[in-house]
N, C-alpha and C. Protein backbone atom coordinates (compact mmCIF):
# COMPACT_ATOMS: atom_id res chain seq x y z
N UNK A 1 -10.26 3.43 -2.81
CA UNK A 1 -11.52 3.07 -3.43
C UNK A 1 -12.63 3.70 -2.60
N UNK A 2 -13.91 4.34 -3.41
CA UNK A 2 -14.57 5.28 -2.60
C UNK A 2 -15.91 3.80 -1.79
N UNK A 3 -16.44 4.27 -1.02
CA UNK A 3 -17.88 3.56 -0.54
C UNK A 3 -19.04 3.10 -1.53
N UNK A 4 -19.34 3.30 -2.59
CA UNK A 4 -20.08 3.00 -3.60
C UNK A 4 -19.31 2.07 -4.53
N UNK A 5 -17.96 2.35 -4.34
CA UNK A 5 -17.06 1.52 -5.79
C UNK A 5 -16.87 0.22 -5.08
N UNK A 6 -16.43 0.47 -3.68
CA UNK A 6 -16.69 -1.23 -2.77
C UNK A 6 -17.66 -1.78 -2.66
N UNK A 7 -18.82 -1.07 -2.22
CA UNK A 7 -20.59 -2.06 -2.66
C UNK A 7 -20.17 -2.29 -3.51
N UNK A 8 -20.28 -2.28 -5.36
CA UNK A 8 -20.26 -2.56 -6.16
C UNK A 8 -19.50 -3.93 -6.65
N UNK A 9 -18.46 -3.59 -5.97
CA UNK A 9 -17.17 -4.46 -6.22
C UNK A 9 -17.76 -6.10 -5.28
N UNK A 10 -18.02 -5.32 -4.05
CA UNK A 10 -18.85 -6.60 -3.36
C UNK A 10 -20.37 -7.24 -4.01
N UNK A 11 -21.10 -6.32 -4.66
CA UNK A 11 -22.04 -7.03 -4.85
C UNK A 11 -21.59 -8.11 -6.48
N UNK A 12 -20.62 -7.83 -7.48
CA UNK A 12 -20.44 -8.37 -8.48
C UNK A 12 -19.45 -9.43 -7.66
N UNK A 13 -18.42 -9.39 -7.04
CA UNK A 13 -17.70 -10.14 -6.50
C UNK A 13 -18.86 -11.39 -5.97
N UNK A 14 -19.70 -10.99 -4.93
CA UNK A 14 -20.90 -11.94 -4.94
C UNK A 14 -21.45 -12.64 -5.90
N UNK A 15 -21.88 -11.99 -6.40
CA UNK A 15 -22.89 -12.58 -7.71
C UNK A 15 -21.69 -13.61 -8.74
N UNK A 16 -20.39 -13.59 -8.87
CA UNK A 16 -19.75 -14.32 -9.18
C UNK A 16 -19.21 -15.32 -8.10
N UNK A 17 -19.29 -15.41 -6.96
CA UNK A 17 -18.81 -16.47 -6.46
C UNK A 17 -20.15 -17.29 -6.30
N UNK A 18 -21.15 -16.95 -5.69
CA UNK A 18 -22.48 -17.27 -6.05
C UNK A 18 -22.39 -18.13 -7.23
N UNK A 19 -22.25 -17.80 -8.63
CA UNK A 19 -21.97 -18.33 -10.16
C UNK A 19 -21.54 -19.65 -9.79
N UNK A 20 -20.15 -19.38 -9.19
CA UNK A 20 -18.88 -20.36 -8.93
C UNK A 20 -19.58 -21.54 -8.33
N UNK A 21 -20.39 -21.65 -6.88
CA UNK A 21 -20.63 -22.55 -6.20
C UNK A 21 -21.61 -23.24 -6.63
N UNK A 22 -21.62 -24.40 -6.65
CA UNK A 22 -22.80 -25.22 -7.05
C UNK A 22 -23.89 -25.10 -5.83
N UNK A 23 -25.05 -25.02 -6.21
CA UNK A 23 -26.43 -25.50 -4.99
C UNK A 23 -27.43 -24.30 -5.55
N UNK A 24 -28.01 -24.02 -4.98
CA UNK A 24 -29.23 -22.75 -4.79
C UNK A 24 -28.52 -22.15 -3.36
N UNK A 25 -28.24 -20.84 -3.41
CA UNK A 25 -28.20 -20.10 -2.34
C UNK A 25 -29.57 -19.39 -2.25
N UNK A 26 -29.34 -19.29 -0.84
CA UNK A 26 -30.90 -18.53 -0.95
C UNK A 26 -30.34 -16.76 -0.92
N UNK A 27 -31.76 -15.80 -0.75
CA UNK A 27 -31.38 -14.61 -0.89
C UNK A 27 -31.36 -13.43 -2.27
N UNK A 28 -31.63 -12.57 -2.28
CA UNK A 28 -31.99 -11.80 -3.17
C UNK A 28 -30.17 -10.64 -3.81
N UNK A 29 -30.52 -9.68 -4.10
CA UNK A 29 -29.17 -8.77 -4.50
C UNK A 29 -29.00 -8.25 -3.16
N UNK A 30 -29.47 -7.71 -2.09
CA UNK A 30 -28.95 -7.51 -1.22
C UNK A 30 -28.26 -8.41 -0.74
N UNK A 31 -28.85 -9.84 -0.42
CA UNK A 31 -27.85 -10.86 0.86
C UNK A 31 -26.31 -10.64 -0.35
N UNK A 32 -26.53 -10.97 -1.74
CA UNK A 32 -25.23 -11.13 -2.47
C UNK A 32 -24.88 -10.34 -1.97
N UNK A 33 -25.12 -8.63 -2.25
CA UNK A 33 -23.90 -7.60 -2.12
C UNK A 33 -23.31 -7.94 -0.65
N UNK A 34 -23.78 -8.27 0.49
CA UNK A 34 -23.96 -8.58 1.94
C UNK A 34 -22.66 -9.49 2.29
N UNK A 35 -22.80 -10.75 1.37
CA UNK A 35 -22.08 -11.57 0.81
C UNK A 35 -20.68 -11.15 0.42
N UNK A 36 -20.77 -10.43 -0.94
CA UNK A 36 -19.15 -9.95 -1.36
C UNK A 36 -18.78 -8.98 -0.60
N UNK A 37 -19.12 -7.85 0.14
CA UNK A 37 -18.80 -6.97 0.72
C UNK A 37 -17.92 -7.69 1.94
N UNK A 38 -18.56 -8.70 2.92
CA UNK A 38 -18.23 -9.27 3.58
C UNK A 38 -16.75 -10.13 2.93
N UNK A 39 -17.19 -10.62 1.92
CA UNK A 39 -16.33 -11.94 1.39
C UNK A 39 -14.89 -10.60 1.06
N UNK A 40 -15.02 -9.50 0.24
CA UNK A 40 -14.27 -8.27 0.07
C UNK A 40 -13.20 -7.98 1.54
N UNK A 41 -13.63 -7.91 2.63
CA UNK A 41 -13.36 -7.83 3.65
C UNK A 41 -12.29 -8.76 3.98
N UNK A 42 -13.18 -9.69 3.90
CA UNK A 42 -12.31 -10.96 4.53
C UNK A 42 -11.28 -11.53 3.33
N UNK A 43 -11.20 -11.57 2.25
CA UNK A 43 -10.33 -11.44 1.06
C UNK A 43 -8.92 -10.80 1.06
N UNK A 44 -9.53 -9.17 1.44
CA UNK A 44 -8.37 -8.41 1.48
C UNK A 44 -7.44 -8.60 3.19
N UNK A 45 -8.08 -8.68 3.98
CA UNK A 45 -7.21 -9.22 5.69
C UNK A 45 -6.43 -10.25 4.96
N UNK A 46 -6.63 -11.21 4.15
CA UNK A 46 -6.25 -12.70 4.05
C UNK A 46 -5.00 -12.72 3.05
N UNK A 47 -5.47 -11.61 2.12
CA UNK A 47 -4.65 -11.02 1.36
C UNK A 47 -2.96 -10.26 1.82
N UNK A 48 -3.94 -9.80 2.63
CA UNK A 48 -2.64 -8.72 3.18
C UNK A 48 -1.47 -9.90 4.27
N UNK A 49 -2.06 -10.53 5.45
CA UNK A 49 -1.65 -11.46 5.86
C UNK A 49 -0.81 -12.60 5.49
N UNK A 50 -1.23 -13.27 4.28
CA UNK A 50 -0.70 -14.06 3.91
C UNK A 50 0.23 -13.81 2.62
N UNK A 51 -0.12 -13.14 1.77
CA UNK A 51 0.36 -12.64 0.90
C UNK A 51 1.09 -10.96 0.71
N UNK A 52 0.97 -10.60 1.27
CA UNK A 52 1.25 -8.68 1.71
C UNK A 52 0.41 -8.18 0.09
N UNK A 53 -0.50 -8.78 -0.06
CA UNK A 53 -1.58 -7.99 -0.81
C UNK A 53 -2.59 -7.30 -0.34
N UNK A 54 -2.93 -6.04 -1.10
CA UNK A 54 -4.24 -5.31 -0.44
C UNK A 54 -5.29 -4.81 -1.57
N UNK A 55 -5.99 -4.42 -1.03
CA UNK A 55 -7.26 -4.17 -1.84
C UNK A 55 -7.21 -2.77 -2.01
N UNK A 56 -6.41 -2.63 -3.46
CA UNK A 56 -6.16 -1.29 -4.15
C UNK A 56 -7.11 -0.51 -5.14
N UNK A 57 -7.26 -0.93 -5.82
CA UNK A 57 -8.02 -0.01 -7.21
C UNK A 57 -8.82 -0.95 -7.52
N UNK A 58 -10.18 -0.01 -8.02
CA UNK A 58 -11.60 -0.52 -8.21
C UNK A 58 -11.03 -1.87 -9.58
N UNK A 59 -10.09 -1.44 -10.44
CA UNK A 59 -10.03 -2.27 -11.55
C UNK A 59 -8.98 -2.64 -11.51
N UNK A 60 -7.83 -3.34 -10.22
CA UNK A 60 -7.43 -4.10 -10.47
C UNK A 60 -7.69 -5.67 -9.98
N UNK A 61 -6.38 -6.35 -11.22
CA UNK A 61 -7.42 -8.13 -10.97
C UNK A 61 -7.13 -8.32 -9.71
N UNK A 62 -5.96 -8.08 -8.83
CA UNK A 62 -5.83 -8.69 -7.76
C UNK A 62 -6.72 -8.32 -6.29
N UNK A 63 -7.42 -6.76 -6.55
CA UNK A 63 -8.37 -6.87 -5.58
C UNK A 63 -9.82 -7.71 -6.09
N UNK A 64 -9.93 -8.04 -7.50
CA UNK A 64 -11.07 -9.01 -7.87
C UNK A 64 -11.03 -10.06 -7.59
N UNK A 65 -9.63 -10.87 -7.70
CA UNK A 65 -9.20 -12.19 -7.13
C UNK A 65 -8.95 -12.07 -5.72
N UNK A 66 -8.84 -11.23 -4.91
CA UNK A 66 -9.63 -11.32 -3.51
C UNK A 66 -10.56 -10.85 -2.91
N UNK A 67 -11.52 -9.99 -3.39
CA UNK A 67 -12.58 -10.34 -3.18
C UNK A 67 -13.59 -11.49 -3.53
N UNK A 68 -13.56 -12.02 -4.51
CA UNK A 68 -13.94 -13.42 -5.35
C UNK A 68 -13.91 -14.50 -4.40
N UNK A 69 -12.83 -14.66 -3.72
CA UNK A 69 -11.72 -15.97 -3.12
C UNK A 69 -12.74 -15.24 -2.02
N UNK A 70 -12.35 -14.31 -1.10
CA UNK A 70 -13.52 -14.06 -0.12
C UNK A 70 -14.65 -14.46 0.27
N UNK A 71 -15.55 -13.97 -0.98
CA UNK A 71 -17.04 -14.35 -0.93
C UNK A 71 -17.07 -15.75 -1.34
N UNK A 72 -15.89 -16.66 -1.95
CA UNK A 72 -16.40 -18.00 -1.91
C UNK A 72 -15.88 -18.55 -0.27
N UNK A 73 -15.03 -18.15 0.12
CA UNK A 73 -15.06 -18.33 1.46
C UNK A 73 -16.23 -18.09 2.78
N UNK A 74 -16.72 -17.25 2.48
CA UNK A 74 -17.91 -17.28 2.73
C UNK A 74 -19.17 -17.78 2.69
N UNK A 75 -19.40 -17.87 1.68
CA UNK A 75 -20.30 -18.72 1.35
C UNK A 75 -20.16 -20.57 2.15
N UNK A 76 -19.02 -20.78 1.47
CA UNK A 76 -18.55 -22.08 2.06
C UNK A 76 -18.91 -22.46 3.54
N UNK A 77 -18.47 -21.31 4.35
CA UNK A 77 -18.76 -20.87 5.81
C UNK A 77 -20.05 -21.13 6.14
N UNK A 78 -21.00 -20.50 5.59
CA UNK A 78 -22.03 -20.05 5.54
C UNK A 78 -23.05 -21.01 5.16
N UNK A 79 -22.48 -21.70 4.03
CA UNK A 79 -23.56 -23.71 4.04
C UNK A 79 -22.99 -24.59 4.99
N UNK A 80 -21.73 -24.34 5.67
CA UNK A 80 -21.09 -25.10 6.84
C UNK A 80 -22.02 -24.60 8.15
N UNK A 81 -22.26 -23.24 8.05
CA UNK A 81 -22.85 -23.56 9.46
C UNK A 81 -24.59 -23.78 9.30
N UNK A 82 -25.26 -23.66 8.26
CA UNK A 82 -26.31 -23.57 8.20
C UNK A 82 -26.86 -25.14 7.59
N UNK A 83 -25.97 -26.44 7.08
CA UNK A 83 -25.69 -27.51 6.95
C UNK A 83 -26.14 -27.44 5.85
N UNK A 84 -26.33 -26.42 4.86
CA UNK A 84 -26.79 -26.59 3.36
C UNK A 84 -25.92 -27.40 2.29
N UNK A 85 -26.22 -28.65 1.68
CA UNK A 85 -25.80 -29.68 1.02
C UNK A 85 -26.36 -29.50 -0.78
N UNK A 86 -25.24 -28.68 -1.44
CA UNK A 86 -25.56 -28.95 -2.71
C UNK A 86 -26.90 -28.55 -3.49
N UNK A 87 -26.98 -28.91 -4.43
CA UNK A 87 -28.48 -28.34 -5.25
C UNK A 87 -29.88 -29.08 -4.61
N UNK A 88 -30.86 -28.91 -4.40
CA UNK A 88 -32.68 -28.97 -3.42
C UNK A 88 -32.78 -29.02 -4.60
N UNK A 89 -34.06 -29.98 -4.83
CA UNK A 89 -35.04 -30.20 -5.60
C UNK A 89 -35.55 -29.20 -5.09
């Protein structure tokens, strides 16, 4: 997968786990892409590790279902350390 097809993949991978989680995240299209790229990352290690899956082709489901699973891992991380609780008025 080339360097533009992984942004991509990370920033939609974001913007859907984003979808997924309930609250207001803060942050614009960059923190997302920032987000799945990262969450992409950490998806496919977790992938490969636990499962001997890897992050193959721009269109298949199983690098979407780990990058996805990633960036909600992240995120999760990410209101854990910053103590963010659910949807703000």
């Amino acid at each position: 997968m080339g360097f533009l097809a992984f942004l991509l993949l990370g920033l939609l991978a974001g913007a859907i786990a984003r979808a997924i989680l309930p609250g207001k995240q803060a942050g614009g299209w960059l923190a997302t892409m920032v987000v799945g790229v990262v969450g992409a990352l950490l998806g496919g290690w977790l992938g490969s590790v636990l499962f001997n899956a890897r992050l193959e082709e721009f269109f298949d489901l199983q690098t979407w279902l780990l990058a996805i699973g990633g960036s909600i891992i992240v995120l999760l991380v990410y209101g854990a350390l910053t103590g963010r609780k659910g949807a703000r008025a």
